[in-house]
C-alpha atoms as a PDB file:
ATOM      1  CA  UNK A   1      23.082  37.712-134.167  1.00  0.00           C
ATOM      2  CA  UNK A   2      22.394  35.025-131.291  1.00  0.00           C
ATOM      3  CA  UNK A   3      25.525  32.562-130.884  1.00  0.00           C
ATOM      4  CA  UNK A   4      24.874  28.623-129.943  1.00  0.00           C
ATOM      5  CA  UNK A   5      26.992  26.916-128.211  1.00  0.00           C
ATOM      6  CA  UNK A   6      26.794  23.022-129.986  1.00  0.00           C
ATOM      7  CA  UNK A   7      26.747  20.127-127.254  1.00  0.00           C
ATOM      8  CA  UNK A   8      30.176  19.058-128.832  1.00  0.00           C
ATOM      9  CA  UNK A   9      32.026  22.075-127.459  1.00  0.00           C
ATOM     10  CA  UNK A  10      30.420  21.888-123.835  1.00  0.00           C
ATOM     11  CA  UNK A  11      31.119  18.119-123.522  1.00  0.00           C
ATOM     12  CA  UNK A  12      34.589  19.207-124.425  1.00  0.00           C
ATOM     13  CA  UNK A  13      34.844  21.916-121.977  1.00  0.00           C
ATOM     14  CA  UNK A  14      33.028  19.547-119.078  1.00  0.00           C
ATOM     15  CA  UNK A  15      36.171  16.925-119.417  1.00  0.00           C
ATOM     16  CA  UNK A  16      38.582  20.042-119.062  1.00  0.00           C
ATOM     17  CA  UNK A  17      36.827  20.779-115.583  1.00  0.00           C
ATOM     18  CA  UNK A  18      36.960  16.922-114.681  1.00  0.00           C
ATOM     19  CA  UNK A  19      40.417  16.141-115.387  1.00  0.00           C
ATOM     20  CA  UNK A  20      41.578  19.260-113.811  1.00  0.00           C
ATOM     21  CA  UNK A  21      39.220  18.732-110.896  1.00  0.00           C
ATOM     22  CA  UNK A  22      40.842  14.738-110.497  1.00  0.00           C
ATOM     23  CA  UNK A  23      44.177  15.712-109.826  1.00  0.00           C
ATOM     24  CA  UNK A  24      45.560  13.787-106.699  1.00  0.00           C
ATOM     25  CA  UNK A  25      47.793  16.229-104.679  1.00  0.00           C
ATOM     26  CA  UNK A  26      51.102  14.798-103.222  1.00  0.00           C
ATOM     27  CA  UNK A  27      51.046  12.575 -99.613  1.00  0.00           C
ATOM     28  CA  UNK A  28      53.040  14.416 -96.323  1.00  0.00           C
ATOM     29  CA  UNK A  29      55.897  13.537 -94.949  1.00  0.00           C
ATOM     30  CA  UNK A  30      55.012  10.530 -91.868  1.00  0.00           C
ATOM     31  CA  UNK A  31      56.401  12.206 -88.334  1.00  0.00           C
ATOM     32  CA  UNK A  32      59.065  10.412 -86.894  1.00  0.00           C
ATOM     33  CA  UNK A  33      58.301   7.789 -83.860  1.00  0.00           C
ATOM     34  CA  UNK A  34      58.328   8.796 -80.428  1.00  0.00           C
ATOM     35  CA  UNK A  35      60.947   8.089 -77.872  1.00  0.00           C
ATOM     36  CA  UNK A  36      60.046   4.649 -75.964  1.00  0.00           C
ATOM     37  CA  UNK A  37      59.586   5.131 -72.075  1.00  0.00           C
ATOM     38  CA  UNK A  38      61.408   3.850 -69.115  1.00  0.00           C
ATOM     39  CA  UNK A  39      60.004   0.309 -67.645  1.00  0.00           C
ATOM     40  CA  UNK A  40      58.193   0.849 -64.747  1.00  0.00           C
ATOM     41  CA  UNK A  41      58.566  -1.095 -61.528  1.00  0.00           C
ATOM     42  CA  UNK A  42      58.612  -4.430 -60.671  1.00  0.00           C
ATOM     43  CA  UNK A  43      55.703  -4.967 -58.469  1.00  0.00           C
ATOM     44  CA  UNK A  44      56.040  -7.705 -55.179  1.00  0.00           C
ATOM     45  CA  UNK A  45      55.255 -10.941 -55.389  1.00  0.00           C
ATOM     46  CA  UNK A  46      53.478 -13.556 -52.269  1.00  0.00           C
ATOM     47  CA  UNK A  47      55.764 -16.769 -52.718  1.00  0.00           C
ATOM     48  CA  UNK A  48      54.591 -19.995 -50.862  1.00  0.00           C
ATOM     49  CA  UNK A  49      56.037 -23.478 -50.470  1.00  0.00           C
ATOM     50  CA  UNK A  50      55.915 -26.011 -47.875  1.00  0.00           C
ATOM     51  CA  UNK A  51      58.946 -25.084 -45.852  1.00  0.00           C
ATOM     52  CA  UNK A  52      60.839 -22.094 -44.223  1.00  0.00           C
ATOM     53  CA  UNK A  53      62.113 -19.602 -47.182  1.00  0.00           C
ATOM     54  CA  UNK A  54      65.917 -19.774 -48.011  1.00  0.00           C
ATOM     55  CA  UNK A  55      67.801 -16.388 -48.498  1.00  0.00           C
ATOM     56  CA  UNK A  56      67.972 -17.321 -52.456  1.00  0.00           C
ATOM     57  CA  UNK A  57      64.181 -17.286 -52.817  1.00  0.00           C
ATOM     58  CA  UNK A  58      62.675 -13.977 -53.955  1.00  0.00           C
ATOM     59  CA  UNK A  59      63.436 -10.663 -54.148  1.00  0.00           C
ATOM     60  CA  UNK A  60      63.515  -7.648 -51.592  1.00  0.00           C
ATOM     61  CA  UNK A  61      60.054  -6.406 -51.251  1.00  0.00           C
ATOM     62  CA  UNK A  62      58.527  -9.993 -51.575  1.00  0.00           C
ATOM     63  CA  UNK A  63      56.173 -11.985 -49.163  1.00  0.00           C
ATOM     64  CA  UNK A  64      56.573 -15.968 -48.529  1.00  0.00           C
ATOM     65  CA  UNK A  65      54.152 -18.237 -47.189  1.00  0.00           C
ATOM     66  CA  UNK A  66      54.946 -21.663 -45.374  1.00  0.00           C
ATOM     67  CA  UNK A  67      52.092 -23.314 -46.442  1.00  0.00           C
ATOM     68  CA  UNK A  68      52.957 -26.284 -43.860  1.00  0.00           C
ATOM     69  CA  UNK A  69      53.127 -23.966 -40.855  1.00  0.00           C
ATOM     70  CA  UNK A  70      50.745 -21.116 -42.096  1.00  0.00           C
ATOM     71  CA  UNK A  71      53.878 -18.709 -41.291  1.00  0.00           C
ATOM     72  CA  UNK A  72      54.084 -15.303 -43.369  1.00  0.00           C
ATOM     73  CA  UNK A  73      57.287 -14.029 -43.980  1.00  0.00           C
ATOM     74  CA  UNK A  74      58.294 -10.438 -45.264  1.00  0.00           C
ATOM     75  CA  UNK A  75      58.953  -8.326 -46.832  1.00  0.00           C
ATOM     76  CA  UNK A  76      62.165  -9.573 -47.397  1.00  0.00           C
ATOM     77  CA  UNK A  77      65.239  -6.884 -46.770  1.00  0.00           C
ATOM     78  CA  UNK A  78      68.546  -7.002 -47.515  1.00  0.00           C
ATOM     79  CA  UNK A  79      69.319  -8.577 -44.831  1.00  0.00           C
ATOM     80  CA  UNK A  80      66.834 -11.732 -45.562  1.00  0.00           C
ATOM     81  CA  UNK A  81      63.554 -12.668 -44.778  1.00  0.00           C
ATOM     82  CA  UNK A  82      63.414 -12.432 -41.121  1.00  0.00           C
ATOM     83  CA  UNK A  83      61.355 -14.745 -38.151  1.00  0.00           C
ATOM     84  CA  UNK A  84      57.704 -15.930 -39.767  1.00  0.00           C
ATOM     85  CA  UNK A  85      54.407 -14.900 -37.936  1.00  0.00           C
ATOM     86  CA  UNK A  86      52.424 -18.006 -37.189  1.00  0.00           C
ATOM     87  CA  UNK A  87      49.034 -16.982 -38.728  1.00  0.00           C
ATOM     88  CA  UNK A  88      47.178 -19.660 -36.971  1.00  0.00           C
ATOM     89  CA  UNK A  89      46.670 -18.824 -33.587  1.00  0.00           C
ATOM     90  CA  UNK A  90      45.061 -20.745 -30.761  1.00  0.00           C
ATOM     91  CA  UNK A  91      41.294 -19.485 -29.785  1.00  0.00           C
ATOM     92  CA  UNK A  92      41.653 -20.421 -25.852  1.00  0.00           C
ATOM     93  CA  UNK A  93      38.139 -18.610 -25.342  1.00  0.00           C
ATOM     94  CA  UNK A  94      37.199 -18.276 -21.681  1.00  0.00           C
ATOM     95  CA  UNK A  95      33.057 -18.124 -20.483  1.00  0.00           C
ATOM     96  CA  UNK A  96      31.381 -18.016 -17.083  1.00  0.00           C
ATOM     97  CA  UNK A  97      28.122 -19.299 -15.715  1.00  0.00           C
ATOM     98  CA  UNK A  98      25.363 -17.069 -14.644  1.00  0.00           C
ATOM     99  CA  UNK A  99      26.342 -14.736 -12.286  1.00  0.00           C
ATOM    100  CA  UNK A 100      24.551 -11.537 -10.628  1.00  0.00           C
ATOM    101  CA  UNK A 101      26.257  -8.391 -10.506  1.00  0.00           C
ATOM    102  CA  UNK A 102      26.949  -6.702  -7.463  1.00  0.00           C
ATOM    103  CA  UNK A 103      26.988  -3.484  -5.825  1.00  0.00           C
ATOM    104  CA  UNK A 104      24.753  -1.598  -8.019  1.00  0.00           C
ATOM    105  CA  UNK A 105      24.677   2.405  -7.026  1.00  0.00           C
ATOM    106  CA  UNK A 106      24.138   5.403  -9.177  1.00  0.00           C
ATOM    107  CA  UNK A 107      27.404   7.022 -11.164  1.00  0.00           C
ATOM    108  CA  UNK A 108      27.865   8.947 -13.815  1.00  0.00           C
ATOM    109  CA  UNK A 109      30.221   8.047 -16.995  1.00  0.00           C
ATOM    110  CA  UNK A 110      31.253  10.739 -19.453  1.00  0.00           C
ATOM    111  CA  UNK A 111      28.271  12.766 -18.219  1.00  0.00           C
ATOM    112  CA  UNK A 112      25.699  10.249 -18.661  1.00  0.00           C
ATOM    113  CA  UNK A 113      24.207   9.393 -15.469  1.00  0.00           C
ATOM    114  CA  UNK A 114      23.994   5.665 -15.023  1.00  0.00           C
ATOM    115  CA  UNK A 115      23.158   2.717 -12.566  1.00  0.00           C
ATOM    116  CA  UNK A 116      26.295   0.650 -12.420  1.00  0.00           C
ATOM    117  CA  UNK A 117      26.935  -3.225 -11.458  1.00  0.00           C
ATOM    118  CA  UNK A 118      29.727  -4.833 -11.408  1.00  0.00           C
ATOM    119  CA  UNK A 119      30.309  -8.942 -12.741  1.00  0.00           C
ATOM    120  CA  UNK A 120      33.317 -10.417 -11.692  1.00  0.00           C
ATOM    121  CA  UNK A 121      35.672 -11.700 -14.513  1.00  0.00           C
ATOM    122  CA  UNK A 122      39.212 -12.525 -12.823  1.00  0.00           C
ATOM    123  CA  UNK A 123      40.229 -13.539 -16.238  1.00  0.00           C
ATOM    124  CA  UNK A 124      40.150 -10.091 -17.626  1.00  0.00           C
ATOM    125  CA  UNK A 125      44.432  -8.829 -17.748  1.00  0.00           C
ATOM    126  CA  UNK A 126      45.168  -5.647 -18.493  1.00  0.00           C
ATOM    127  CA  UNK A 127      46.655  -7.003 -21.908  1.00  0.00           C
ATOM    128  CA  UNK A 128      43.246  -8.561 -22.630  1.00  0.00           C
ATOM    129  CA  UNK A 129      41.693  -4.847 -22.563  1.00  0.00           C
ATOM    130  CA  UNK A 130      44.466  -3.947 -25.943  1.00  0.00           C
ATOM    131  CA  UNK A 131      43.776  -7.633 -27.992  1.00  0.00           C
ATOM    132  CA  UNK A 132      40.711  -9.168 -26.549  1.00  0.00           C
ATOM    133  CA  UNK A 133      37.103  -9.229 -27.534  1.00  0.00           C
ATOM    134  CA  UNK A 134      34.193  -9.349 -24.971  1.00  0.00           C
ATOM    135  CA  UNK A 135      31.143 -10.921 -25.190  1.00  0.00           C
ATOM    136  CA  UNK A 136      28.250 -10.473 -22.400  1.00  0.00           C
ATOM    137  CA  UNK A 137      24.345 -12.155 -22.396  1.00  0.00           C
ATOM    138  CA  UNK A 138      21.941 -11.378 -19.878  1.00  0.00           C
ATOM    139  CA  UNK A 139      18.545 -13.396 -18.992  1.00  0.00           C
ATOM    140  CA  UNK A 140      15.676 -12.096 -16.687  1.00  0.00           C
ATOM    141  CA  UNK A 141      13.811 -15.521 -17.460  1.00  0.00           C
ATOM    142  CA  UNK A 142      12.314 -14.748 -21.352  1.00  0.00           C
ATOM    143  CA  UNK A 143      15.582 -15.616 -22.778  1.00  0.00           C
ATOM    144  CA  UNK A 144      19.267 -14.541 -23.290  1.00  0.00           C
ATOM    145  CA  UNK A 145      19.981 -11.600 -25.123  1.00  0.00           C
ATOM    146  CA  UNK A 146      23.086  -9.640 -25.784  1.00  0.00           C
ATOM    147  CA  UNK A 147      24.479  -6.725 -24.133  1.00  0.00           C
ATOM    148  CA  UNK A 148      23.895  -4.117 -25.332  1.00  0.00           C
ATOM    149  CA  UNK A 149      20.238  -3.964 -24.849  1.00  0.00           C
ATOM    150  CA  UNK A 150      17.718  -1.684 -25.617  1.00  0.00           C
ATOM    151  CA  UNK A 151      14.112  -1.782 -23.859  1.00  0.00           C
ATOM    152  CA  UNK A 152      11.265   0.321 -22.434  1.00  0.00           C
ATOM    153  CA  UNK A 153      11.334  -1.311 -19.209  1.00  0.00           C
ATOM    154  CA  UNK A 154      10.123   0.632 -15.948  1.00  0.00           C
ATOM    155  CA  UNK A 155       7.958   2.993 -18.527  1.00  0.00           C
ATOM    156  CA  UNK A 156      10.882   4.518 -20.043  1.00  0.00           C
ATOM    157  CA  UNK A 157      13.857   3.652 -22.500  1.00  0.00           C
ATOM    158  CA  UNK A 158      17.142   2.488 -21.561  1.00  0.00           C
ATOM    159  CA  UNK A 159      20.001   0.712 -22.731  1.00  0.00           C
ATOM    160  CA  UNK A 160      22.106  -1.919 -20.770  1.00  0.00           C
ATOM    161  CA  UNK A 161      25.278  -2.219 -21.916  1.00  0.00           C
ATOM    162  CA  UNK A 162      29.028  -3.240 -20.456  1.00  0.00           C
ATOM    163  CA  UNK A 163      32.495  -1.818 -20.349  1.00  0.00           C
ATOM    164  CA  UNK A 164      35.422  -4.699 -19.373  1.00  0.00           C
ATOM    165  CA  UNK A 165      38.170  -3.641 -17.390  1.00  0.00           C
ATOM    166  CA  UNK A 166      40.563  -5.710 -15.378  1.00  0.00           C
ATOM    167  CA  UNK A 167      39.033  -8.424 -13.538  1.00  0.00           C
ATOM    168  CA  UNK A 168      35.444  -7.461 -13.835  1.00  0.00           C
ATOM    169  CA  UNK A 169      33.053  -5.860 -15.961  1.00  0.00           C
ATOM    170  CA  UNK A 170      31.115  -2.653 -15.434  1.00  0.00           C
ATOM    171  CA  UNK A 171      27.489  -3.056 -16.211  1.00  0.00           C
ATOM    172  CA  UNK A 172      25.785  -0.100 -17.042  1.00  0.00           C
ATOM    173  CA  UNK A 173      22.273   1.210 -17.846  1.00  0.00           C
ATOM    174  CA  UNK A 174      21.556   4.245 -19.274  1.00  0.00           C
ATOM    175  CA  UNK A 175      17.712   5.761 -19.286  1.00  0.00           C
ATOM    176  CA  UNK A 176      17.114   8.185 -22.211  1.00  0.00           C
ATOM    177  CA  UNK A 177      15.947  10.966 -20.200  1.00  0.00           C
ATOM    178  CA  UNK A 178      19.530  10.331 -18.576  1.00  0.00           C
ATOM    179  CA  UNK A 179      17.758  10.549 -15.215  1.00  0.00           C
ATOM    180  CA  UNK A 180      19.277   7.261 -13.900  1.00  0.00           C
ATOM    181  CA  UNK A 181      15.832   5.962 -12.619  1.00  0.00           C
ATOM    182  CA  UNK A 182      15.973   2.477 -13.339  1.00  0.00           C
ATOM    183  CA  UNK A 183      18.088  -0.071 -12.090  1.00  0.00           C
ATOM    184  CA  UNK A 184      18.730  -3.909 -12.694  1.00  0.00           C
ATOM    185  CA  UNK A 185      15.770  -5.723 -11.208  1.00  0.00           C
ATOM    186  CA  UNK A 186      17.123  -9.797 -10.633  1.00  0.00           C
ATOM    187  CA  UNK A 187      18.945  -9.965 -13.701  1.00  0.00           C
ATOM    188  CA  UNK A 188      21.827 -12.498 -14.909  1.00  0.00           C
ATOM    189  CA  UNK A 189      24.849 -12.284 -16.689  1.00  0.00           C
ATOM    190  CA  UNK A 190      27.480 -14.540 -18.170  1.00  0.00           C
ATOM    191  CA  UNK A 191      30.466 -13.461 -20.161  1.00  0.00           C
ATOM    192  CA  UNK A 192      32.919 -14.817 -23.196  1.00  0.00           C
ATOM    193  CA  UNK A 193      36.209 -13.842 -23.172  1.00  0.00           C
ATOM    194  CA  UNK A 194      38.572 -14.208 -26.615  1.00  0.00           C
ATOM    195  CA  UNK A 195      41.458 -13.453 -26.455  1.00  0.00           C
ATOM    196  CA  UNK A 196      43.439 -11.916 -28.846  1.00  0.00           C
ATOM    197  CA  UNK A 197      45.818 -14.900 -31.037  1.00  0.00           C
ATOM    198  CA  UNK A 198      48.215 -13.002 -33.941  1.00  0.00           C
ATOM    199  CA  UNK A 199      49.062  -9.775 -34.120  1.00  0.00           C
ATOM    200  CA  UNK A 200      48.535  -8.832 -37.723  1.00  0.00           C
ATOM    201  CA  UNK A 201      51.663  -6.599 -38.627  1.00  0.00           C
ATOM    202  CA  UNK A 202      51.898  -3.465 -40.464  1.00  0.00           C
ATOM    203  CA  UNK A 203      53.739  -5.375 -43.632  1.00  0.00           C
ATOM    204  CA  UNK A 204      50.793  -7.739 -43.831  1.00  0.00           C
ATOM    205  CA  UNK A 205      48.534  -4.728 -44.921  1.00  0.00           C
ATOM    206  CA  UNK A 206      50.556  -4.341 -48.135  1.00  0.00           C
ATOM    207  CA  UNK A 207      49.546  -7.829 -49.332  1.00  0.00           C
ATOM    208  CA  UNK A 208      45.922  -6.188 -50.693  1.00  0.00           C
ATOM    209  CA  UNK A 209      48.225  -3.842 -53.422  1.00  0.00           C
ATOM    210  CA  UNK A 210      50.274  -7.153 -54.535  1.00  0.00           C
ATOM    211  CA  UNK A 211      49.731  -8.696 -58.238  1.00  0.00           C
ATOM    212  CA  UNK A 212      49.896 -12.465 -58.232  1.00  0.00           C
ATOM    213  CA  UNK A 213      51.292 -15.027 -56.353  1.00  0.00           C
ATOM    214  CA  UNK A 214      53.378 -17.765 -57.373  1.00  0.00           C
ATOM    215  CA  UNK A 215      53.797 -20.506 -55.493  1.00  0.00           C
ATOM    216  CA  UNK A 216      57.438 -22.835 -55.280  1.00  0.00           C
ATOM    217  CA  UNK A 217      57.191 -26.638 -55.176  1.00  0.00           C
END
């Protein structure tokens, strides 16, 4: 005999399933906090103010800025903060007239062979060569134009160029086929001389990797 199952008893047995199914399980334990790290660092700090830093301003490590005479000091030491570097510096540029150079012959300079001048430049010391920067024009009557100068003069390409030295400046031209078969024709030449003002010191490089600057009134 076939057995039925009345909706009464599977309503029943459905609630069974969801109340057994609805259970909440129990919450872990929370893991206990990590130890807190060590402060890092403090990082340097660029200090101005309109007068010569006393020892009690700033820290070891720190820059100062006399805003008055544009002197840097720093980084301070121990020991203080040291003589300033006058970051203004006076330009005292030296130029020439036009001038021809002279004595022009064949040579040969780190085996290229050239035609060689030279332009007289008394000016020039030997401490100009290490802190100096050079400047040389030359005109053949179309303009001026800066050395160094590239041109297919003569039917073939060349460069004119310079190389200072003390008291005078080597002009040089170089032909690509390095066959040293043009020379200088009537040409020109003045020079600018400027020389070098403040030697930027090592310690200035670190200012880039500084975080702020404060300044004191």
């Amino acid at each position: 005999m076939q057995k039925t199952i009345s909706l009464l008893s599977l309503s029943f047995l459905l609630l069974l399933l969801i109340a057994g199914c609805s259970k909440n399980g129990t919450n872990g334990t929370d893991g206990t906090n990590g130890t807190n790290g060590t402060n890092g660092t403090n990082g340097n700090t660029i200090l101005s103010g309109n007068s010569d830093p006393t020892s009690s301003i700033g820290n070891v490590g720190d820059f100062y800025l006399n805003l008055t005479t544009d002197s840097l000091f720093g980084p301070k030491t121990a020991s203080g903060w040291g003589t300033g570097i006058a970051l203004k510096g006076t330009a005292n540029v030296i130029f020439s007239n036009w001038n021809t150079a002279g004595t022009p012959h064949d040579s040969t300079i780190d085996g290229s062979a050239d035609v060689i001048a030279y332009l007289l430049a008394p000016a020039i010391t030997a401490a100009d060569l290490d802190s100096a920067s050079f400047l040389v024009y030359f005109t053949f009557g179309a303009g001026e134009f800066p050395l160094p100068y590239t041109s297919y003069a003569g039917g073939k390409g060349s460069v004119i160029s310079f190389i200072p030295t003390v008291g005078q400046f080597v002009i040089t031209r170089w032909t690509f086929d390095n066959s040293a078969s043009i020379g200088f024709g009537d040409l020109q030449y003045r020079f600018v001389i400027i020389p070098g003002g403040v030697n930027v010191p090592d310690a200035f490089r670190q200012l880039a990797k500084e975080e702020h600057v404060t300044t004191i009134d």
